[in-house]
Protein backbone atom coordinates (compact mmCIF):
# COMPACT_ATOMS: atom_id res chain seq x y z
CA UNK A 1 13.49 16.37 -23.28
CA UNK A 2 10.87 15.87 -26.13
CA UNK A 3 7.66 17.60 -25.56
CA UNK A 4 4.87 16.00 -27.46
CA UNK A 5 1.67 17.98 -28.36
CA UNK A 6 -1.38 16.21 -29.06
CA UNK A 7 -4.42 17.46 -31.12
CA UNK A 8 -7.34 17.32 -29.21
CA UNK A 9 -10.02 14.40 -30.55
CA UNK A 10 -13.17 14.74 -28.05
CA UNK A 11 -15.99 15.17 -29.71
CA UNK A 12 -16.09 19.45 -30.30
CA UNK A 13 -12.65 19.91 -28.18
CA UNK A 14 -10.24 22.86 -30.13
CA UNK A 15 -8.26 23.53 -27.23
CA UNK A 16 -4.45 22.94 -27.68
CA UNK A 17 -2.01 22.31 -24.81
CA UNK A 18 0.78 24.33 -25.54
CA UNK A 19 0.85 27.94 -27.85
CA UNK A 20 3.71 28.84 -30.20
CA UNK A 21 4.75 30.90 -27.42
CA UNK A 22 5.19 28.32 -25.36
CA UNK A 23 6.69 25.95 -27.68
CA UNK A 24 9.45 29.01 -28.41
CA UNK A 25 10.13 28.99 -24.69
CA UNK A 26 10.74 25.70 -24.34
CA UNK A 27 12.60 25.59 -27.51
CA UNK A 28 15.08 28.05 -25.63
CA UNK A 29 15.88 26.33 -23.40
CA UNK A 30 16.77 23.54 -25.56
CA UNK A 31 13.79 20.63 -25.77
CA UNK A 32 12.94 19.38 -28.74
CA UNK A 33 9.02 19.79 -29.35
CA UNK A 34 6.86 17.82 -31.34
CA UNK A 35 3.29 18.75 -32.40
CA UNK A 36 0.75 17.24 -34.34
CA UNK A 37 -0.38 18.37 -37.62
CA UNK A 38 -3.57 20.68 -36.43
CA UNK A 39 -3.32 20.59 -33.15
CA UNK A 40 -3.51 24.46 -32.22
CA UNK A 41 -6.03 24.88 -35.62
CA UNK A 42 -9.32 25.59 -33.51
CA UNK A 43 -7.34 27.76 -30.92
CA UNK A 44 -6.50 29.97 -34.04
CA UNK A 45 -2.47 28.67 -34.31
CA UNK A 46 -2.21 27.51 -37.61
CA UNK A 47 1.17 24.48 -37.71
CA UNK A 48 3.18 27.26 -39.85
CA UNK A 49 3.08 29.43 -36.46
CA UNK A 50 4.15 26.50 -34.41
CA UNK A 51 7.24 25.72 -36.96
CA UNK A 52 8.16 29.23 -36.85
CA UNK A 53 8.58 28.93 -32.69
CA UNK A 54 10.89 25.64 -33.29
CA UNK A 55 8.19 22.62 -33.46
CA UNK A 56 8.54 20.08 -35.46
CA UNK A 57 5.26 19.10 -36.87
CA UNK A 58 4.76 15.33 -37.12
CA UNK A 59 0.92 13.91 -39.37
CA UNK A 60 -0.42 10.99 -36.44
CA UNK A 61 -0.85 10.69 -33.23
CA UNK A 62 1.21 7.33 -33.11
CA UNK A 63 4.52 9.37 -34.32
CA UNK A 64 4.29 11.75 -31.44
CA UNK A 65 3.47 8.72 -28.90
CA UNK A 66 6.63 7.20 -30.60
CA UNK A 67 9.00 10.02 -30.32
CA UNK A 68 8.04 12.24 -27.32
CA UNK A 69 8.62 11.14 -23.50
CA UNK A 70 6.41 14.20 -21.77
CA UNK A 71 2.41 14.02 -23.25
CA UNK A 72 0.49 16.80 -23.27
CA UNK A 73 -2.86 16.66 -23.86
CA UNK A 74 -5.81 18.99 -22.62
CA UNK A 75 -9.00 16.57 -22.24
CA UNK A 76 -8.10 12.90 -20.79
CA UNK A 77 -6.42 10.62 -23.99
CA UNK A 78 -9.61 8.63 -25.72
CA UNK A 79 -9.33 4.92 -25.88
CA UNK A 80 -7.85 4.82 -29.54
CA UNK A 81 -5.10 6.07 -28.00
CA UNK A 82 -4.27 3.97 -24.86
CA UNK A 83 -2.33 1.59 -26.75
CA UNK A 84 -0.32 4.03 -27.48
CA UNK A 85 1.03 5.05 -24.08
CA UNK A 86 4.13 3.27 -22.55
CA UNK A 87 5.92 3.00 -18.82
CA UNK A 88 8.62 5.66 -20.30
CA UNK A 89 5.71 8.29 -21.30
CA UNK A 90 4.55 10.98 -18.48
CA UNK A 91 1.26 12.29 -19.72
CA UNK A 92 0.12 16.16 -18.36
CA UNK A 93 -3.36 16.71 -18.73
CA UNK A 94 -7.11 16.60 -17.07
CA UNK A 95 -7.51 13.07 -16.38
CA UNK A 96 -11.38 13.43 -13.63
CA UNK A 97 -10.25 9.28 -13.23
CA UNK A 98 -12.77 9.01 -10.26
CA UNK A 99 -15.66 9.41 -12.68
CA UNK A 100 -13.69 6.64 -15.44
CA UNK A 101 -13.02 3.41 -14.21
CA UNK A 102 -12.24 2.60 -17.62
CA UNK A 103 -10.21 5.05 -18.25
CA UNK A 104 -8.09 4.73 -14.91
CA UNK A 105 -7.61 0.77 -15.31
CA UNK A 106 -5.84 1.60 -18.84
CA UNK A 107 -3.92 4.66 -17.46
CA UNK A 108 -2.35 1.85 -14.93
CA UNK A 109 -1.91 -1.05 -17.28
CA UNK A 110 0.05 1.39 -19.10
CA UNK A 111 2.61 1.98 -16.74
CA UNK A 112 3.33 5.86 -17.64
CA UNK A 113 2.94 8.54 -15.01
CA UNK A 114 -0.08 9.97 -15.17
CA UNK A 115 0.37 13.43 -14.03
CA UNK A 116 -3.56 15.44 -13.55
CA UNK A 117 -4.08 18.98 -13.79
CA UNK A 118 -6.69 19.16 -11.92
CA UNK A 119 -5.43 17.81 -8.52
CA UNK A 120 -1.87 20.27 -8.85
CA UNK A 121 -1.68 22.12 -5.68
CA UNK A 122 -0.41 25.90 -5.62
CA UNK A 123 1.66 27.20 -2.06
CA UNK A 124 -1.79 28.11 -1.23
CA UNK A 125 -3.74 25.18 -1.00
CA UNK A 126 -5.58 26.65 -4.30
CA UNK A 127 -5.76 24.30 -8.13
CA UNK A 128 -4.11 26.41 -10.14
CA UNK A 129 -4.34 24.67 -13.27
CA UNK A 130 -8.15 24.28 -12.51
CA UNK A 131 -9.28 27.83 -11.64
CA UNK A 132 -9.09 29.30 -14.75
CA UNK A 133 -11.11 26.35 -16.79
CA UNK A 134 -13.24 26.71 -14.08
CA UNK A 135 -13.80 30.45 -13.99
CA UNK A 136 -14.70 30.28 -18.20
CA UNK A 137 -17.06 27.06 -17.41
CA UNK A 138 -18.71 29.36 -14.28
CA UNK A 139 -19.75 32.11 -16.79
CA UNK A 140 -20.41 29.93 -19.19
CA UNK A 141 -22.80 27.89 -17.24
CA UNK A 142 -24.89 31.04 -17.14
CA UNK A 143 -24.75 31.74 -20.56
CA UNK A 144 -26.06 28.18 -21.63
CA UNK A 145 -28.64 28.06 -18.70
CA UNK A 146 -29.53 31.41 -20.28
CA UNK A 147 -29.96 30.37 -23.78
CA UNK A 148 -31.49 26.64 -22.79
CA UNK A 149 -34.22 28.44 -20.61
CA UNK A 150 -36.06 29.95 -23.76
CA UNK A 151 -38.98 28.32 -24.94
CA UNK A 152 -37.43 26.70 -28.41
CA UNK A 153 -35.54 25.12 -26.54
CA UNK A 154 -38.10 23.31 -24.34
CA UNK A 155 -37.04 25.96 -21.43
CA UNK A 156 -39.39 28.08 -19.34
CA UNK A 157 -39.18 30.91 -21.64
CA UNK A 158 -38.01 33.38 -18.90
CA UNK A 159 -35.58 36.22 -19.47
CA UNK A 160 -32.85 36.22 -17.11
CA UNK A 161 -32.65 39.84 -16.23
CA UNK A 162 -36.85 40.38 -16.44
CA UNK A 163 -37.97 43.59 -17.68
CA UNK A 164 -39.61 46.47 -16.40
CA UNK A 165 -42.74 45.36 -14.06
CA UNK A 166 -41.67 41.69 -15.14
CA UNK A 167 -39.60 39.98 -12.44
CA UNK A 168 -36.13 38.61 -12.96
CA UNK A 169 -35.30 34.30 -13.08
CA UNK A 170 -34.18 32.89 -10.20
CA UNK A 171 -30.53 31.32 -10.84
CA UNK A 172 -29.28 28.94 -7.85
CA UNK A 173 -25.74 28.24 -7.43
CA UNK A 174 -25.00 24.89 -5.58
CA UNK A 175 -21.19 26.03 -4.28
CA UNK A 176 -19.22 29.22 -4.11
CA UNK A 177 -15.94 28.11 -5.37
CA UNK A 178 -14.42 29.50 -8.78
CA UNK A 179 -17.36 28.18 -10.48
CA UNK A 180 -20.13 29.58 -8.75
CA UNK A 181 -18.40 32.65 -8.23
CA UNK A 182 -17.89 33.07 -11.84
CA UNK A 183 -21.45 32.06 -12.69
CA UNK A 184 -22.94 34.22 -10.18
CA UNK A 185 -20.98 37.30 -11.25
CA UNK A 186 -22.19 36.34 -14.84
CA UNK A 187 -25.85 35.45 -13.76
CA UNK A 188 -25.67 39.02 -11.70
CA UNK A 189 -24.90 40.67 -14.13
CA UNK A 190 -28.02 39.64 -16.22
CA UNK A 191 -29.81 41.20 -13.68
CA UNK A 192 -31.00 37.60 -12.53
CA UNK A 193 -31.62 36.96 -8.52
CA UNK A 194 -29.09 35.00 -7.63
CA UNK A 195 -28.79 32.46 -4.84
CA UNK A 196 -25.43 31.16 -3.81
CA UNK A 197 -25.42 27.97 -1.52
CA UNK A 198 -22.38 26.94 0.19
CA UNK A 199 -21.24 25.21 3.55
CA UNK A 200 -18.13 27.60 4.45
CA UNK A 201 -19.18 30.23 6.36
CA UNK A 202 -15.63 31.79 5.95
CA UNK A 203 -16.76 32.12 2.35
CA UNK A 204 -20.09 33.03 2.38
CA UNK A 205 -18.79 36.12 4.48
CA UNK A 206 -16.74 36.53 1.53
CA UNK A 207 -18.77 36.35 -1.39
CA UNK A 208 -21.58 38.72 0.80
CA UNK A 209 -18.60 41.23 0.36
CA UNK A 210 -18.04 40.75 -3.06
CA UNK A 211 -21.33 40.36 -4.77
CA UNK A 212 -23.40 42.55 -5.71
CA UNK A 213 -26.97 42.70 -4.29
CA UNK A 214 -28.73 40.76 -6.38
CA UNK A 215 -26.74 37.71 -5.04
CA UNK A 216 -27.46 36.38 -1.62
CA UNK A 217 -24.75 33.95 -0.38
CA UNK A 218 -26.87 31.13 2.15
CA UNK A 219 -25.59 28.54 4.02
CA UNK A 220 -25.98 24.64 2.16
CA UNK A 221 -27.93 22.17 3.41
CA UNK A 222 -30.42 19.43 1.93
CA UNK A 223 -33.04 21.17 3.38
CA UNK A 224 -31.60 24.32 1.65
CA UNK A 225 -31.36 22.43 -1.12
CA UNK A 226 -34.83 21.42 -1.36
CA UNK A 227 -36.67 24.45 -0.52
CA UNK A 228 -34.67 26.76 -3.21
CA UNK A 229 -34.42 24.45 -6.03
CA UNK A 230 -38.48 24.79 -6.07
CA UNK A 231 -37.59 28.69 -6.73
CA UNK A 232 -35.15 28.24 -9.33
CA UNK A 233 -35.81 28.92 -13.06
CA UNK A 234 -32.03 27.52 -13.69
CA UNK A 235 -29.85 25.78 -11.42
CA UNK A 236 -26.19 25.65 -11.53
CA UNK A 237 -23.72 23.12 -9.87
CA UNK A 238 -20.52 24.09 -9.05
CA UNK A 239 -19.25 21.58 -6.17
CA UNK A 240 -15.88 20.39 -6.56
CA UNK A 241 -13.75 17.48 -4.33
CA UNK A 242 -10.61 17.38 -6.07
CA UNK A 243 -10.16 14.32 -7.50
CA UNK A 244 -12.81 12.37 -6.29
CA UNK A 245 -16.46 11.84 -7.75
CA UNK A 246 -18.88 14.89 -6.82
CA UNK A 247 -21.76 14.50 -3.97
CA UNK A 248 -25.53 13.75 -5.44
CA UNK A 249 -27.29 17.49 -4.37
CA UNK A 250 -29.98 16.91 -6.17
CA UNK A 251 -31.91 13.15 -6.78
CA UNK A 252 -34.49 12.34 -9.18
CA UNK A 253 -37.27 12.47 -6.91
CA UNK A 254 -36.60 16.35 -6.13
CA UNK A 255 -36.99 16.75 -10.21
CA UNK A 256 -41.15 16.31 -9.86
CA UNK A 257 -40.57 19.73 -7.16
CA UNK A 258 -39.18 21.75 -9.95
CA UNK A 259 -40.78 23.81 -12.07
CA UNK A 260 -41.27 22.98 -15.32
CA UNK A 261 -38.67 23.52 -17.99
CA UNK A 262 -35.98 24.47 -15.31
CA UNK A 263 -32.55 24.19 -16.52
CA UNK A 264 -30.06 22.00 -14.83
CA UNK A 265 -26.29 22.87 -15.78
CA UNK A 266 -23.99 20.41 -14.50
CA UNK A 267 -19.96 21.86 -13.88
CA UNK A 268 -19.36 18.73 -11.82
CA UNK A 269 -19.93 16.09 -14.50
CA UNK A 270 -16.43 15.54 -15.08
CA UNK A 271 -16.53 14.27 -11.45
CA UNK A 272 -19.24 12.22 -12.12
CA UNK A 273 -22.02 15.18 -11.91
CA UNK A 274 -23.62 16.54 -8.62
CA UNK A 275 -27.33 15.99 -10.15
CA UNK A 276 -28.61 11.98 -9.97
CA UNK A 277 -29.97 12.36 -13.26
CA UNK A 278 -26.69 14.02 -14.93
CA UNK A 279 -25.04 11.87 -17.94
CA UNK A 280 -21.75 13.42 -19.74
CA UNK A 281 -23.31 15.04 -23.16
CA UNK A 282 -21.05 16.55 -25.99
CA UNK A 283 -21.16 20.22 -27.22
CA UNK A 284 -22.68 18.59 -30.61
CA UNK A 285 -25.21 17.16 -28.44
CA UNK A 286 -25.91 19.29 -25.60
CA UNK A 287 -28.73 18.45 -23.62
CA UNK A 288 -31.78 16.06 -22.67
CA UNK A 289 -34.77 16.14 -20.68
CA UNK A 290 -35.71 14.17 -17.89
CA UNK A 291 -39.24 14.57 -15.99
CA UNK A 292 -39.75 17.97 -18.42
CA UNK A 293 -36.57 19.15 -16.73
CA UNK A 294 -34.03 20.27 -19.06
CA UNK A 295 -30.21 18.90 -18.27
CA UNK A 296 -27.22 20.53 -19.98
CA UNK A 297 -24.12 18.07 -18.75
CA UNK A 298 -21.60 18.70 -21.64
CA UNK A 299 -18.06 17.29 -20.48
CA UNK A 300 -15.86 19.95 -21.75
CA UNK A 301 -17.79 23.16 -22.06
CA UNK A 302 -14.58 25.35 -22.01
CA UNK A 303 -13.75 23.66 -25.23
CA UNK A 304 -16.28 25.42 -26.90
CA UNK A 305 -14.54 29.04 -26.54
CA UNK A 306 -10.97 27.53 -27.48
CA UNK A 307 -9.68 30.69 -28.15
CA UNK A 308 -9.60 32.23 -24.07
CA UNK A 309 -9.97 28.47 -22.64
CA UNK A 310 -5.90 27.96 -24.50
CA UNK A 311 -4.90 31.27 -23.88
CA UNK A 312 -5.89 31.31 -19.75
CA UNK A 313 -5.22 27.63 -19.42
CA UNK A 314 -1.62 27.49 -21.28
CA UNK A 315 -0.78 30.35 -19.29
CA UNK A 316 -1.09 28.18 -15.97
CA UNK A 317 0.85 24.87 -17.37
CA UNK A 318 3.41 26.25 -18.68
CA UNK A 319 5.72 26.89 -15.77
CA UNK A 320 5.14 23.32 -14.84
CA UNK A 321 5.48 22.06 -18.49
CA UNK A 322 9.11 23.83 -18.10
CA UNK A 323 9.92 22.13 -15.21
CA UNK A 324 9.05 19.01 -16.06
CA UNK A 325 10.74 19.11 -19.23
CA UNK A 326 13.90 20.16 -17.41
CA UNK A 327 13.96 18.19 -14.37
CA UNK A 328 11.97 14.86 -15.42
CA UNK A 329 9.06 14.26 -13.31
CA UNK A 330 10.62 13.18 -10.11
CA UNK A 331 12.88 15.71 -9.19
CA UNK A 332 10.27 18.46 -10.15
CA UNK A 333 7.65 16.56 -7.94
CA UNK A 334 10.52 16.71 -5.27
CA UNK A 335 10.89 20.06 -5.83
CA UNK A 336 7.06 20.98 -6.00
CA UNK A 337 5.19 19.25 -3.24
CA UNK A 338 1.98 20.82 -4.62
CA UNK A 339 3.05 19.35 -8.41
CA UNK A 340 3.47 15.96 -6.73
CA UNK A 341 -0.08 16.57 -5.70
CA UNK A 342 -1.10 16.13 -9.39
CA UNK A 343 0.74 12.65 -9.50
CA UNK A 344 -2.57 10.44 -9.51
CA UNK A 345 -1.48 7.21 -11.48
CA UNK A 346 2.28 6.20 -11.37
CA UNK A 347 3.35 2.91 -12.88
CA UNK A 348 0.08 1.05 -12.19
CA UNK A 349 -0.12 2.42 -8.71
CA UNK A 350 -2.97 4.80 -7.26
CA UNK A 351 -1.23 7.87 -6.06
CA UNK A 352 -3.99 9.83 -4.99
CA UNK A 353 -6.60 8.90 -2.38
CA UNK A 354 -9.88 10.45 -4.26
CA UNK A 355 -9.22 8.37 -7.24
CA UNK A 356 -8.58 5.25 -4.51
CA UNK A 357 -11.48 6.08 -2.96
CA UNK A 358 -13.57 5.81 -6.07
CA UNK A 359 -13.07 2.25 -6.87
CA UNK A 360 -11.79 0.88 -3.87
CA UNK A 361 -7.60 0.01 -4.91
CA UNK A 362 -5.07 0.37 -3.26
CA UNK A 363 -3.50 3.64 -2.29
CA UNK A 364 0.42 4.22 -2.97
CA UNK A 365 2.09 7.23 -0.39
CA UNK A 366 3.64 9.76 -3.34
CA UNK A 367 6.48 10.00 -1.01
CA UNK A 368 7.48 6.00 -1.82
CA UNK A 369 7.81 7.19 -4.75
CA UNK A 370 9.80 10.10 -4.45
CA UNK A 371 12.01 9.05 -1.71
């Protein structure tokens, strides 16, 4: 088959979706890979790497569209390049359509197979192509909420981990997935108090085990919600429905509760953001203030350590890039119930029920399709 590798072109994106390594793999076992001039450049793989592994390095977009039948991309293609994309084209990559209607009605007038990493299902129920964007956006989310919270920046001017005889800030976590388990290991470690908030008790149990004890894990609820956010000097959320748009937590009117210069860092907002007030902002534009609250809602924060986001996320698609590559997408969704889980968009149809859900189509069965 012939891979095509795009270079990333949202705004401050240098993640790449395939490494020379994996491009020498796939070499092996004898597909033809195409990449585009620069792609791996802001992961640190310069195109002589990628030519030394077996790629074939073509200058525009358009030629790799032209040439390639499996797309692989690592943020959702922008609109300059939906024209591009044809019924014979699957295209691999983080699509979030339940928070894009634009996006989704192009992906189905195109007629490809639209193939989302973030709905991919491991034997365990688990996203396996999500977890580890999701464990470098968790500690992340810290770090910015740290760095936004000082006074230049219109923050509170509180240090995270306090001093001696000067109390620590008060970091809420609104779920105890990946995310907030990542940001509340990070948060911890600053010596913050940490406050976890989550609705499975299974997992609260869990995280109580695993945490150290400046994290308390507490059950979720509005009234939760409410009471805690009034503590917080930053506030983190994590929630995640896979594949469809993320629950409101937080609405405008709870803003005028907060204290002033609080830091709101929205994970969700590639589902459409779990704060009323959250808007997608870019990495060269990071954040905004509503009702002296500060709001830090970049789309892609993983892109902005390229480096680790590449190496962890490459390390996850690859086995499926492989099988795709050598089986076409049916057979290796036939093969991989939880790969057919990522089939969201197939030939105009809506494949998967969150996406559905979000704009009220039609829902396909994946199995028509695969019977």
């Amino acid at each position: 088959m012939v891979i095509g590798v795009l270079r990333e072109i949202k705004t401050h994106e240098n993640r790449v979706s395939m490494t020379p390594a994996g491009v020498e793999m796939a070499v092996a076992q004898g597909h033809r890979v195409l990449v585009e001039r620069g792609a791996g450049a802001g992961s640190g793989f310069s195109d002589a790497a990628y030519q030394q592994a077996g790629a074939h390095i073509l200058l525009h977009p358009e030629d790799i569209y032209g040439e390639a039948e499996l797309i692989l991309h690592v943020k959702e293609p922008q609109p300059s390049e939906w024209a591009h994309i044809e019924p014979r084209h699957t295209v691999f990559t983080y699509f979030h359509f339940a928070a894009d209607a634009q996006l989704t009605a192009a992906i189905q007038q195109s007629g490809c197979v639209a193939l989302a990493y973030e709905t991919v299902r491991g034997a365990d129920g688990s996203l396996p192509l999500l977890t580890p964007m999701s464990e470098v956006a968790g500690r992340m989310a810290v770090q910015e909420a740290a760095k936004y919270n000082e006074r230049p920046h219109g923050g509170r001017g509180i240090l995270f981990g306090g001093v001696t005889g000067v109390p620590p800030a008060t970091v809420l976590i609104l779920g105890g997935g990946i995310v907030g388990t990542n940001a509340a290991l990070m948060a911890a470690g600053l010596g913050a108090r940490v406050l976890v908030l989550d609705t499975n008790l299974a997992r609260l149990r869990y995280l109580s085990e695993i945490m150290p004890k400046n994290v308390t894990p507490l059950m979720s609820s509005p009234a939760a919600i409410r009471e805690l956010s009034r503590e917080a000097d930053a506030i983190i959320g994590a929630v995640l429905v896979a594949g469809a748009k993320a629950p409101k937590l937080l609405s405008r009117d709870m803003l005028h509760e907060l204290k002033p210069g609080c830091v709101l860092v929205d994970v969700a907002i590639d589902q459409g953001g779990c704060f009323e007030t959250s808007r997608p902002t870019t990495h060269a534009d990071p954040i905004y203030e509503v009702e002296g609250i500060i709001h830090y809602c970049v789309a892609n924060m993983p892109g902005a350590v390229p480096i680790t986001s590449t190496l962890a996320l490459t390390n996850a698609t690859l086995p499926y890039v492989l099988a795709l590559a050598g089986k076409g997408w049916r057979r290796a969704c036939q093969d991989d119930p939880g790969l057919a889980a990522g089939l969201n968009i197939v030939a105009g149809r809506i494949t998967h029920a969150g996406v559905a859900e979000a704009f009220g189509l039609p829902l396909t069965a994946v199995t028509e399709l695969l019977s």
